[in-house]
Protein backbone atom coordinates (compact mmCIF):
# COMPACT_ATOMS: atom_id res chain seq x y z
CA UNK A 1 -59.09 -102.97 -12.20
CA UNK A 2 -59.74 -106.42 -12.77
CA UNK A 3 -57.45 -109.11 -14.28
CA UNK A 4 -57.48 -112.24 -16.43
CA UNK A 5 -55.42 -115.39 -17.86
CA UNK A 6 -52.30 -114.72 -19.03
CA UNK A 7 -50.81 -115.09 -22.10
CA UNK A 8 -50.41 -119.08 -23.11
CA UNK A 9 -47.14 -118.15 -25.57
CA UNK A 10 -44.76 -117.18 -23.08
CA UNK A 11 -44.77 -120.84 -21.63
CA UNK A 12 -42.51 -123.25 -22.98
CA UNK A 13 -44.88 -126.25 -23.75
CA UNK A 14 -41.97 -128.96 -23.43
CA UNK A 15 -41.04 -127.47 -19.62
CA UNK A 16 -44.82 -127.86 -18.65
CA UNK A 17 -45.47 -131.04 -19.84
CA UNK A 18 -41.95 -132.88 -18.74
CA UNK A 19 -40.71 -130.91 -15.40
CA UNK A 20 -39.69 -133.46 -12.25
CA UNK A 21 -42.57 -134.21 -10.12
CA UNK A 22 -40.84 -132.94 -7.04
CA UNK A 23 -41.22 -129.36 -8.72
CA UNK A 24 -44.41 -129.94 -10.62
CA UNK A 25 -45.73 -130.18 -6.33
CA UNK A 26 -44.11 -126.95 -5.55
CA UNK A 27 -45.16 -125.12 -8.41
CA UNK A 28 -49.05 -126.70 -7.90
CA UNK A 29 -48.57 -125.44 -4.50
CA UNK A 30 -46.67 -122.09 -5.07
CA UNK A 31 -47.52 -121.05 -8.50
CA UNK A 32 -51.05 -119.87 -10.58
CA UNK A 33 -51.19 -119.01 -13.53
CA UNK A 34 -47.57 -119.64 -14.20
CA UNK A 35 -46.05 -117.02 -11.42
CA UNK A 36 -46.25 -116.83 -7.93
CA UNK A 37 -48.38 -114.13 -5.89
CA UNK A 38 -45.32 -112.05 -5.42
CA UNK A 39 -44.89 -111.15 -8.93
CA UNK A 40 -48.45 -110.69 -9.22
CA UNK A 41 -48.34 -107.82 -6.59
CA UNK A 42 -45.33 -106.43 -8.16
CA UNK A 43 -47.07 -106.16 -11.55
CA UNK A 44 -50.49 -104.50 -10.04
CA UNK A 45 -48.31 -102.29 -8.33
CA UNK A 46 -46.45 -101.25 -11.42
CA UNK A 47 -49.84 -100.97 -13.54
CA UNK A 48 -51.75 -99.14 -10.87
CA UNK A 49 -48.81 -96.33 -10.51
CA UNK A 50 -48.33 -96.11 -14.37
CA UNK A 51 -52.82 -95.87 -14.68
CA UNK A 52 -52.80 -92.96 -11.97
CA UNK A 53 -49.89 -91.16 -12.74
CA UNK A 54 -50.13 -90.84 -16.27
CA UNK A 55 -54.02 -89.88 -15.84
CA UNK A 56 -53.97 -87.62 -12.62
CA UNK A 57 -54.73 -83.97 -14.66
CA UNK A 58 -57.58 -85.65 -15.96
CA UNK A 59 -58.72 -86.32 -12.42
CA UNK A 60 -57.87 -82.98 -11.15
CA UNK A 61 -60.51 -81.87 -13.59
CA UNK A 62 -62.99 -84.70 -13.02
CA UNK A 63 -62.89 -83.95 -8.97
CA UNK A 64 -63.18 -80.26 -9.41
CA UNK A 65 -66.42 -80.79 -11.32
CA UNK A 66 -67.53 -83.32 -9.02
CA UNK A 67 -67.20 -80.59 -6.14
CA UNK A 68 -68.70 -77.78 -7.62
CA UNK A 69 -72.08 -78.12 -6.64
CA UNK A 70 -71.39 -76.71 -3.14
CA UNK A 71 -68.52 -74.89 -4.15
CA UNK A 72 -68.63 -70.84 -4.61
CA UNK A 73 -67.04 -70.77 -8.07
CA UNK A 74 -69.34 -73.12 -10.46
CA UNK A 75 -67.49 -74.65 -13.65
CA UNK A 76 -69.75 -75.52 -16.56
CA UNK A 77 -68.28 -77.42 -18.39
CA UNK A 78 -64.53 -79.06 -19.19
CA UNK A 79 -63.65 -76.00 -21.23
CA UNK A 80 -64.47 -73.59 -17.93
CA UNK A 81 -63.10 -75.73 -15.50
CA UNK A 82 -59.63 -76.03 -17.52
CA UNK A 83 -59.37 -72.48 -17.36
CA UNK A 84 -60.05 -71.99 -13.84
CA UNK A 85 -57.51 -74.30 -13.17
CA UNK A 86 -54.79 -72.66 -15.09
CA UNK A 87 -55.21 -69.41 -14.19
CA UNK A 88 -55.40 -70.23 -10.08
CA UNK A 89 -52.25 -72.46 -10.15
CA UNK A 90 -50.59 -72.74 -13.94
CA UNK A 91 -50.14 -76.15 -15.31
CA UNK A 92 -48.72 -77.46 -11.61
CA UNK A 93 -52.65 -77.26 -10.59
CA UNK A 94 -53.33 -80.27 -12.36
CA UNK A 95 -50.79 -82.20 -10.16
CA UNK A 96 -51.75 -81.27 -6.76
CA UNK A 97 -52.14 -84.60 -4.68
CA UNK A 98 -50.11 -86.30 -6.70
CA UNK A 99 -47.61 -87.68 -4.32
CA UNK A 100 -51.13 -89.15 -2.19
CA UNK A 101 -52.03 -90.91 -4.94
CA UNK A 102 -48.32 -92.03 -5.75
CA UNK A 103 -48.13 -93.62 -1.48
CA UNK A 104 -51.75 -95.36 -2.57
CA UNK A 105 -52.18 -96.90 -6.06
CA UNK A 106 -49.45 -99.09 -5.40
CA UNK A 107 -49.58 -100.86 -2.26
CA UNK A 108 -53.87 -100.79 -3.08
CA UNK A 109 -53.31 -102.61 -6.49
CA UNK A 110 -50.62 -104.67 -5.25
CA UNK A 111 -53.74 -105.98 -3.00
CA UNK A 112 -56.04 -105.71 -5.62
CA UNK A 113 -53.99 -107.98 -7.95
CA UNK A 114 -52.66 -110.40 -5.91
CA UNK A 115 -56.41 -111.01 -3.88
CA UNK A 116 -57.80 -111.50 -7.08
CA UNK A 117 -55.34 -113.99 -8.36
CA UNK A 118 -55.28 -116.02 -5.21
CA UNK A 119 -59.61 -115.98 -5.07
CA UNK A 120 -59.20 -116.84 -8.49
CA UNK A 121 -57.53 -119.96 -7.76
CA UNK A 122 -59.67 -120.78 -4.68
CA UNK A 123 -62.75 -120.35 -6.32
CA UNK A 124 -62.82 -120.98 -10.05
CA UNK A 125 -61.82 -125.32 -9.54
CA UNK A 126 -58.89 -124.40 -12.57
CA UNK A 127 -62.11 -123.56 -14.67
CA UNK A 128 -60.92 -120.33 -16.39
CA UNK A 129 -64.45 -120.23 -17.69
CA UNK A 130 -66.08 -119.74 -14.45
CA UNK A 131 -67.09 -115.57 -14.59
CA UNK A 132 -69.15 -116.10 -11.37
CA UNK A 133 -65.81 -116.92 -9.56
CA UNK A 134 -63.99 -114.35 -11.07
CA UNK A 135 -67.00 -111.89 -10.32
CA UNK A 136 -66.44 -112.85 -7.19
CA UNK A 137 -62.87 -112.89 -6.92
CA UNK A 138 -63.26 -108.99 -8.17
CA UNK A 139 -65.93 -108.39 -5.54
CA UNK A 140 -63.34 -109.54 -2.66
CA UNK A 141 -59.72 -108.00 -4.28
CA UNK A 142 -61.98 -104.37 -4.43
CA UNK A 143 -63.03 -104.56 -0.40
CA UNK A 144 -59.52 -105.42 0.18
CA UNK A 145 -57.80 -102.50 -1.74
CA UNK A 146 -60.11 -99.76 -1.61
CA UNK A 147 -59.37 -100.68 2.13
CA UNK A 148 -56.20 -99.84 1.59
CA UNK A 149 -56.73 -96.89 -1.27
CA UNK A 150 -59.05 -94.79 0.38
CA UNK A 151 -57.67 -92.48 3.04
CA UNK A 152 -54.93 -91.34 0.70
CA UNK A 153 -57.33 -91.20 -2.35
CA UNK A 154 -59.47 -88.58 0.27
CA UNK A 155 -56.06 -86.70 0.55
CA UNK A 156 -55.52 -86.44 -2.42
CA UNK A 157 -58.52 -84.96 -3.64
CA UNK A 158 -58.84 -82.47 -0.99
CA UNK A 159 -55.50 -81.38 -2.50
CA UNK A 160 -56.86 -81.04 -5.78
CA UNK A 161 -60.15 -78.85 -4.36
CA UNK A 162 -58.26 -76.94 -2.12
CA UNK A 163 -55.75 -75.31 -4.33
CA UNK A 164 -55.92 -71.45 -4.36
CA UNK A 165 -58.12 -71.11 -1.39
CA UNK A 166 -57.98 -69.55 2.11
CA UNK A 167 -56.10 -72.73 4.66
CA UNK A 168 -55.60 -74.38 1.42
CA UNK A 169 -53.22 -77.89 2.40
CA UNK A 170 -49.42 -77.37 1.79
CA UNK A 171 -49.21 -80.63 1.15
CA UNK A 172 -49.87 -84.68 1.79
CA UNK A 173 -48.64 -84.79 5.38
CA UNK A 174 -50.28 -81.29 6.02
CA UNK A 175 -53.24 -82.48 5.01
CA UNK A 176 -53.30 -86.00 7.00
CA UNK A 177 -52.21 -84.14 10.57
CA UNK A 178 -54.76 -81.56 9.90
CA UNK A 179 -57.68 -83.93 9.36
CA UNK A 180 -56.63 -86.03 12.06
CA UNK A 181 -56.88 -82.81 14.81
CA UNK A 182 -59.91 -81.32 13.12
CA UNK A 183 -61.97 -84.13 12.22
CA UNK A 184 -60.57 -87.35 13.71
CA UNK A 185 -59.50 -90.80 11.74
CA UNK A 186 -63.14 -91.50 10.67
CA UNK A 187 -62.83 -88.83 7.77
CA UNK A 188 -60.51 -90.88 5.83
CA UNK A 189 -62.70 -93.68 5.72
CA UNK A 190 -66.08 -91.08 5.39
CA UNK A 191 -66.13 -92.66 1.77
CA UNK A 192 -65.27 -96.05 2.17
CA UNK A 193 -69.24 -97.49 2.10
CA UNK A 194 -69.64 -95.57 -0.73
CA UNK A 195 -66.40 -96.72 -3.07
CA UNK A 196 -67.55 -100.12 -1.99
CA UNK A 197 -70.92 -99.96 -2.90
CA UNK A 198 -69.42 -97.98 -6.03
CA UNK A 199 -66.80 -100.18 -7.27
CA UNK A 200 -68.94 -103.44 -7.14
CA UNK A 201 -71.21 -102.82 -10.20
CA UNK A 202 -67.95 -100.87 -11.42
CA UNK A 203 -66.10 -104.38 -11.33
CA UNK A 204 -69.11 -106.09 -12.67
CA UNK A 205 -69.22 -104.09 -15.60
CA UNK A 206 -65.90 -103.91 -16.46
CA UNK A 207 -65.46 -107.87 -16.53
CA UNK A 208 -68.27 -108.63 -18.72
CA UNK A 209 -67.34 -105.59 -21.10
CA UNK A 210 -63.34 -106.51 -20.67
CA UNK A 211 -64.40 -110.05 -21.62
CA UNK A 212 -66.96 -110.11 -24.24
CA UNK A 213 -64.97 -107.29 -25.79
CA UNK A 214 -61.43 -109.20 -25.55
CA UNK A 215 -63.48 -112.27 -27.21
CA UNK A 216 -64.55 -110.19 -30.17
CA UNK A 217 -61.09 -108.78 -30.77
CA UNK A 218 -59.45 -112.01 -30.52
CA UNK A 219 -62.26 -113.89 -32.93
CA UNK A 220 -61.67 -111.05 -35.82
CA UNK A 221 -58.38 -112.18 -36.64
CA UNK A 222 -57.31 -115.25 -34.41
CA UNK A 223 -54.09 -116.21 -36.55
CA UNK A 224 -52.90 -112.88 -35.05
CA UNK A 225 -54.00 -113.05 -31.56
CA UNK A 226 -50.81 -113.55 -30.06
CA UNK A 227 -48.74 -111.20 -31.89
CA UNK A 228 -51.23 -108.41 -31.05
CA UNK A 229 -52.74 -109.24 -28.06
CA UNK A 230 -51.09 -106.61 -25.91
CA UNK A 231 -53.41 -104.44 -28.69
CA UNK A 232 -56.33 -106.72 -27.94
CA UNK A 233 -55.98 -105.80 -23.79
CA UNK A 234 -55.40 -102.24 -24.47
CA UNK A 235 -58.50 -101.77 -27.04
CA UNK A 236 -60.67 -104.14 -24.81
CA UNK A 237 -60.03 -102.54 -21.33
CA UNK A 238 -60.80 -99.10 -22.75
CA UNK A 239 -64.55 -99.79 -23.63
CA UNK A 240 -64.26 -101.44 -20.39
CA UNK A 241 -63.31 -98.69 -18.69
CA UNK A 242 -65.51 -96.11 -20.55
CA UNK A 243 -68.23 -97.42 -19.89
CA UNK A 244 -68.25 -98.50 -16.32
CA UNK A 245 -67.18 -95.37 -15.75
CA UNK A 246 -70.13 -93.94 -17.25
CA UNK A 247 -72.48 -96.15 -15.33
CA UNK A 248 -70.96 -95.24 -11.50
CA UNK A 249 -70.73 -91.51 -12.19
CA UNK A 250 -73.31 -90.84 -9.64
CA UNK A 251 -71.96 -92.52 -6.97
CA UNK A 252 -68.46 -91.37 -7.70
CA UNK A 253 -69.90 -87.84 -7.45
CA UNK A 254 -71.06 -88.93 -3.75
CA UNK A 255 -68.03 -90.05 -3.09
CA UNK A 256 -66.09 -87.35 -3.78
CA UNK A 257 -68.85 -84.96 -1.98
CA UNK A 258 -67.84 -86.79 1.07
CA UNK A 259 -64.34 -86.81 0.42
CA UNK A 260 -64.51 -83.32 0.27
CA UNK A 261 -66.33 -82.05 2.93
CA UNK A 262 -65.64 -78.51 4.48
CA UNK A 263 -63.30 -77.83 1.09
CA UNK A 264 -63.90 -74.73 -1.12
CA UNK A 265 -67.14 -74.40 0.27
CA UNK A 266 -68.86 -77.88 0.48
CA UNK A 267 -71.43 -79.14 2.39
CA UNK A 268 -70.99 -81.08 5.68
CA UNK A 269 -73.08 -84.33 6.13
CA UNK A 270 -74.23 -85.25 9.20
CA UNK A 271 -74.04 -89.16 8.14
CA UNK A 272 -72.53 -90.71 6.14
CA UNK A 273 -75.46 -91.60 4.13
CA UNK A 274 -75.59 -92.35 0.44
CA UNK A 275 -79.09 -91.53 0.22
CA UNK A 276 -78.90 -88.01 1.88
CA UNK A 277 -75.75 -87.11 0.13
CA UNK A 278 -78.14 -88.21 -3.66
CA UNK A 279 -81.07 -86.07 -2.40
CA UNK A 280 -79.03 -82.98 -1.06
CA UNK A 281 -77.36 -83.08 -5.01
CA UNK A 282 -80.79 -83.61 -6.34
CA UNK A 283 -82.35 -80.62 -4.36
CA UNK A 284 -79.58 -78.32 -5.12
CA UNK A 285 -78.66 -79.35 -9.17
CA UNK A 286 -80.93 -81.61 -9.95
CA UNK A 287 -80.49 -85.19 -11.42
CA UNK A 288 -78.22 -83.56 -13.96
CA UNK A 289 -75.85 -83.42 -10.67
CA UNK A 290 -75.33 -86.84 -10.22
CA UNK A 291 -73.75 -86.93 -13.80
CA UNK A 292 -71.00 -84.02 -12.76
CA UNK A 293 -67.98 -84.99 -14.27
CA UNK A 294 -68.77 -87.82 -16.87
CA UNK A 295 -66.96 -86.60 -19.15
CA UNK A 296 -63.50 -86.26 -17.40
CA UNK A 297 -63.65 -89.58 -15.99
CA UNK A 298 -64.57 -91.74 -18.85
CA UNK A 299 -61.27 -89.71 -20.47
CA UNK A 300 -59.93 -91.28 -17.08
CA UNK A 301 -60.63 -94.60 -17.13
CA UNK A 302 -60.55 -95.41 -20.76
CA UNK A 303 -57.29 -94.60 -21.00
CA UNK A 304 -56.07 -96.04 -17.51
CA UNK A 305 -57.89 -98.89 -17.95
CA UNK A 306 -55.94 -99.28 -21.59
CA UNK A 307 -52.36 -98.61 -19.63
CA UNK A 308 -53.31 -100.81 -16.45
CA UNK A 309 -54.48 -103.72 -18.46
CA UNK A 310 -50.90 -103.77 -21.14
CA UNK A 311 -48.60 -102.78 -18.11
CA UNK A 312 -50.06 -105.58 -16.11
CA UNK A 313 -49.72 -108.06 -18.83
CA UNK A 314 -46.52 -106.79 -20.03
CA UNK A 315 -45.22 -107.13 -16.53
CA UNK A 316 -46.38 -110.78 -16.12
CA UNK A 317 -45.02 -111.80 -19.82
CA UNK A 318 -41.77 -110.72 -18.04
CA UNK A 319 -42.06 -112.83 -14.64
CA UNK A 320 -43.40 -115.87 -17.09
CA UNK A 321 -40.23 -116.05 -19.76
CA UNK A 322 -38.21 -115.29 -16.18
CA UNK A 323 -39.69 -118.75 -14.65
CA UNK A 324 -39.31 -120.68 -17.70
CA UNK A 325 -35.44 -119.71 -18.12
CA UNK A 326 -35.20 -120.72 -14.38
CA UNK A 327 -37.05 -123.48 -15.07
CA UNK A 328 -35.15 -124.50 -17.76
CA UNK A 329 -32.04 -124.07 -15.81
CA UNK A 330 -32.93 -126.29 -13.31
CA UNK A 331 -33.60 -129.12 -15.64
């Protein structure tokens, strides 16, 4: 996810314009965007746990999909794959990996967050209208946390593929020992290229979307902006999130191929390859393939995006009226 200026109304204008210069210099120093970097990571952390969590059946069904071109049992379509799902392993089945995903959205979007904020900073000169700084602000916070996402986010979908199956994972740590005996500490980053590669025209198109959908919002009723602009972030992210979703599909369905190798069936890659991972899905489904799953995860990521974006903000509009009052105490 990707972030942006916070909300002007939850600074009081008479504390910024009149505080004693000896704090005005630690806050220049300290502070951006009216909190400090701390706070920052404690709101991406919050907003990344409350995206996944609240999502995670839909991306139980979006990996299964994903997988099922070298799997034995092929779903064709949500409908199918729902069923499957429920009659192997009951409603639980759509929670399997969960507590992987629980040890890695949080520390990866407390990175995310707090990169971006401090690139931000550094790069943009105080301009908040410079989008190739916070392009590339985006750019550096997703190297960073898919850094820090990835092994776990490869743990947790082999839980979510392997469900029902013969050695089937009893769990996080079962998984993580087993992959480190049987295929060494390389396999948890086997993906990591490939979310890269992935996630940059991912964060592209989510900021200009976000942005120039956020403007729109805002310009249809500006005498209301601040009283529903927790609205305006939710609506905004989602078409962000929809479609950028829609646009990576294909290399989402790599990744999870190589996520998932050896599970339920699927093909082994000798490298780790984008290219021969696209033309062994080509051969065997055809471009149609590379679009597995679509469906699933744009129901993923408008919605996350929507609950990332207001929990972030929310979280911030807390810290802000929190450094004001202290603020105001001190003066």
């Amino acid at each position: 996810m990707a972030t942006t200026d916070a909300t002007s109304k939850f600074h009081n204008p008479e504390l910024r314009h009149h505080p004693p210069e000896e704090l005005t210099t630690a806050a220049a120093s300290d502070e951006h965007d009216g909190l400090q970097f701390w706070q920052f990571m404690i709101a991406g952390s919050i907003a990344g746990c409350a995206e996944h969590m609240a999502m995670f059946p839909v991306d139980t069904l979006k990996t299964r999909m994903q997988a099922i071109g070298s799997c034995p049992i092929k779903y064709v379509g949500v409908r199918t794959a729902l069923k499957s799902i429920l009659e192997s392993d009951g409603p639980a089945g759509f929670y399997r990996g969960i507590a992987a995903m629980g040890l890695g959205a949080g520390p990866a979007h407390a990175v995310y967050f707090s990169v971006y904020e401090f690139c931000k900073k550094s790069l943009s000169g105080g301009n908040p209208n410079n989008h190739l700084a916070h392009a590339m602000s985006g750019v550096c916070a997703t190297v960073m946390s898919d850094a820090v996402l990835t092994p776990m986010d490869m743990v947790k979908q082999r839980l979510q593929l392997s469900s029902g199956v013969s050695g089937a994972y009893s769990g996080v740590w079962d998984c993580v020992k087993r992959v480190l005996k049987e295929e060494g500490f390389k396999a948890f980053y086997a993906s990591y290229k490939t979310t890269v590669v992935m996630n940059a025209p991912f964060t592209a198109v989510h900021f200009a979307t976000y942005e120039a959908a956020k403007k729109g919002l805002m310009e249809i009723s500006p005498e209301d902006a601040d009283d529903e602009r927790w609205i305006v972030h939710a609506t905004a992210g989602a078409a962000a999130g929809a479609l950028a979703a829609a646009v990576t599909t294909p290399l989402d369905v790599v990744k999870t191929q190589l996520q998932c190798q050896g599970i339920c069936g699927c093909d082994r890659f000798t490298s780790g390859s984008i290219s021969d991972v696209f033309k062994t899905i080509v051969v065997k489904d055809g471009y149609r393939g590379l679009m597995r799953g679509w469906i699933p995860r744009m129901l993923f990521h408008a919605p996350a995006a929507a609950i990332c974006w207001s929990t972030y903000e929310a979280v911030k509009a807390f810290f802000q009226e929190l450094n004001d009052k202290n603020a105001s105490n001190v003066t």
